[in-house]
C-alpha atoms as a PDB file:
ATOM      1  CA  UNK A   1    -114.149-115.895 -11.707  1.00  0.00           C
ATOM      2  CA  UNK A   2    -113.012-118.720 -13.549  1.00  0.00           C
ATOM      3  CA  UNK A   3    -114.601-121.832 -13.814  1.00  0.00           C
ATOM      4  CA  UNK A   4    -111.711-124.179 -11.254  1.00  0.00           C
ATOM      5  CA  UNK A   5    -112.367-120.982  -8.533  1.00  0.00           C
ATOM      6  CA  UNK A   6    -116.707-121.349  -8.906  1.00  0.00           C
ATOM      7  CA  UNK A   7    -116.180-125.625  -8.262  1.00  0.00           C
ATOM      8  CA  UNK A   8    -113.692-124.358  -5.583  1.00  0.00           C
ATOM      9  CA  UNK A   9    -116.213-122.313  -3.850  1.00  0.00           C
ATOM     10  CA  UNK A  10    -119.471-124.292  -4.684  1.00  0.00           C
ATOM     11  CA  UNK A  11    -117.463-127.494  -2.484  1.00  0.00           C
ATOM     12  CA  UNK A  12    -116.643-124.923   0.328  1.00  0.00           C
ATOM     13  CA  UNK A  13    -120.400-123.883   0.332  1.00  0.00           C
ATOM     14  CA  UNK A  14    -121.512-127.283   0.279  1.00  0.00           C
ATOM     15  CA  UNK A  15    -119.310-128.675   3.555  1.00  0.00           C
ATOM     16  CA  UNK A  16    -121.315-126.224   4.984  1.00  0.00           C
ATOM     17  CA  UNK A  17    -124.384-127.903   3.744  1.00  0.00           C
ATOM     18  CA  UNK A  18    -125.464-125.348   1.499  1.00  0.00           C
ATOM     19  CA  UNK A  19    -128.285-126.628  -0.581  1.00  0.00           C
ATOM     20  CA  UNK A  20    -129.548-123.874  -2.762  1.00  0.00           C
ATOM     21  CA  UNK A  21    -127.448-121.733  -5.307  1.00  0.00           C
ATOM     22  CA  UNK A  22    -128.522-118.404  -6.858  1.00  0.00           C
ATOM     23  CA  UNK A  23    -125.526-117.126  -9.436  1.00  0.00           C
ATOM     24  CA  UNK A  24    -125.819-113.684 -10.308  1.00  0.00           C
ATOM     25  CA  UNK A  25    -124.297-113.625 -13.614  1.00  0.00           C
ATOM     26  CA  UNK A  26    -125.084-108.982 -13.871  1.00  0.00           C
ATOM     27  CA  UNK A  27    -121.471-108.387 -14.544  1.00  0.00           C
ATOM     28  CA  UNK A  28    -120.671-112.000 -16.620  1.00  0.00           C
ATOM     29  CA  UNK A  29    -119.474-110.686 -20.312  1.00  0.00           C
ATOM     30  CA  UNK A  30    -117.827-113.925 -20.809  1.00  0.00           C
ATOM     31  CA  UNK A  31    -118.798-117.648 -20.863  1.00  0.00           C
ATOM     32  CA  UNK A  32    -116.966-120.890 -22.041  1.00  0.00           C
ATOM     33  CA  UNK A  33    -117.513-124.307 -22.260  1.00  0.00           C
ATOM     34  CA  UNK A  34    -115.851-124.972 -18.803  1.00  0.00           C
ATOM     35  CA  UNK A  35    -118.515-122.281 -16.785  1.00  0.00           C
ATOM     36  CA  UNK A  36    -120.968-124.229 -18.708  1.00  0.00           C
ATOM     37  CA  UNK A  37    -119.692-127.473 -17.804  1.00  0.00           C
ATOM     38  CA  UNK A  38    -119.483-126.114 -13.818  1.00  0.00           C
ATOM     39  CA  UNK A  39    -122.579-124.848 -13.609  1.00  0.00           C
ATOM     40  CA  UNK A  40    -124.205-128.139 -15.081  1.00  0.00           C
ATOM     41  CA  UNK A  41    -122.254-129.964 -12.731  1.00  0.00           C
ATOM     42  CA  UNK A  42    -123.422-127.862  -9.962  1.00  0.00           C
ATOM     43  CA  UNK A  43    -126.617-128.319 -10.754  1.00  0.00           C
ATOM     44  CA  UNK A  44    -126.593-132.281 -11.225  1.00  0.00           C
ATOM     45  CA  UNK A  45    -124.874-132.284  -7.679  1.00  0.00           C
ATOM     46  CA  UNK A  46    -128.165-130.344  -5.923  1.00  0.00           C
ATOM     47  CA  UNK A  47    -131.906-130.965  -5.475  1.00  0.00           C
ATOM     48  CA  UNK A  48    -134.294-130.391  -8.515  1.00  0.00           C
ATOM     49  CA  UNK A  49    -134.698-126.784  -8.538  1.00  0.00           C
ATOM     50  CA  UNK A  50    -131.650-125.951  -6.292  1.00  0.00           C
ATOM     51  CA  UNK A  51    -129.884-124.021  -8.512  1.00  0.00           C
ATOM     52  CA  UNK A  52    -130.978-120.660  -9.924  1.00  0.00           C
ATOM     53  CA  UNK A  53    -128.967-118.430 -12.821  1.00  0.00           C
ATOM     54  CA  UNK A  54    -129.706-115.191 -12.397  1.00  0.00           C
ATOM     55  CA  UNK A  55    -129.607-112.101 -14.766  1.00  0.00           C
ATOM     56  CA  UNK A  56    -127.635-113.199 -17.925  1.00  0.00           C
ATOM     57  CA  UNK A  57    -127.206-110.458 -20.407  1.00  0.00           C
ATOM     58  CA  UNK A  58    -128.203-111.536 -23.747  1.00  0.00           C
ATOM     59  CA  UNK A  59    -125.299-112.909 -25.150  1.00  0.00           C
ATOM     60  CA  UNK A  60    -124.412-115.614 -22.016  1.00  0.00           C
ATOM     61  CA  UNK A  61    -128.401-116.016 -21.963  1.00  0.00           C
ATOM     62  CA  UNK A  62    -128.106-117.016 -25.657  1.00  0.00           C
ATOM     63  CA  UNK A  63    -124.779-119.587 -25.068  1.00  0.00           C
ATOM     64  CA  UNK A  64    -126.952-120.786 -21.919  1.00  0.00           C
ATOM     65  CA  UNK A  65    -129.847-121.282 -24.143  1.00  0.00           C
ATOM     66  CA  UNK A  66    -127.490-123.326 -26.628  1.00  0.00           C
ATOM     67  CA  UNK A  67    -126.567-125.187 -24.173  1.00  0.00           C
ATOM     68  CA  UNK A  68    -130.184-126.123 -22.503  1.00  0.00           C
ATOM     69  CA  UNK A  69    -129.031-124.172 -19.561  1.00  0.00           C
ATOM     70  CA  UNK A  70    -131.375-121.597 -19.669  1.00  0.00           C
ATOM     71  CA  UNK A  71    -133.649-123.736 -17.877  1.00  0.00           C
ATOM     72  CA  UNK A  72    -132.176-122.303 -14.306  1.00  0.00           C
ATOM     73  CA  UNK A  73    -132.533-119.225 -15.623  1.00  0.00           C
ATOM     74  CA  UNK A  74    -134.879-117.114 -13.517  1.00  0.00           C
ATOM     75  CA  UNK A  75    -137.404-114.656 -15.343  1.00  0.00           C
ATOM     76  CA  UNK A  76    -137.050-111.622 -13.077  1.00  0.00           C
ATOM     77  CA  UNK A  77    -138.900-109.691 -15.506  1.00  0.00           C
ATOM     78  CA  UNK A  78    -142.284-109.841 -13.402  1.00  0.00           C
ATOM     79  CA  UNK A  79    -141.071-109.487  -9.842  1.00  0.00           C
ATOM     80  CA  UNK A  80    -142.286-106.993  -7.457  1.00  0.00           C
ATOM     81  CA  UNK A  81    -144.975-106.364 -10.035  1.00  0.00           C
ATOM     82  CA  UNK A  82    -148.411-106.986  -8.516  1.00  0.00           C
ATOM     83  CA  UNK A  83    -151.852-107.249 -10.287  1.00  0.00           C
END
């Protein structure tokens, strides 16, 4: 998906009033500076802690890291895991 089509979708979620956003990035093998630039603009546009990145391989977790993105990235590592 490119980044004009994720903006295009994110408004259509939000007329709906869609307040929370969870990207699953399992099959991203590509990121530029425009997906960065959406997602960061997605973010700034919801509530503190309204918008999740979910499992980045290690290269787009490394370019998200560059970025200071990786701070919506969610550690998955642990769940389901019970002590």
């Amino acid at each position: 998906m490119t980044a004009p089509r994720f903006l295009e979708e994110i408004g259509v979620a939000r007329e709906r009033r869609v307040d929370w956003v969870v990207v699953d990035l399992g099959g991203l093998t590509f990121l530029d500076a425009a997906g960065i630039a959406a997602f960061a603009q997605v973010a700034g546009e919801l509530p503190t802690g309204h918008f999740t990145i979910r499992r980045p391989n290690p290269w787009v977790l490394e370019v998200l890291r560059l970025c200071d993105m990786d701070v919506y990235v969610r550690d998955e590592s642990q769940e389901g895991h019970f002590t």
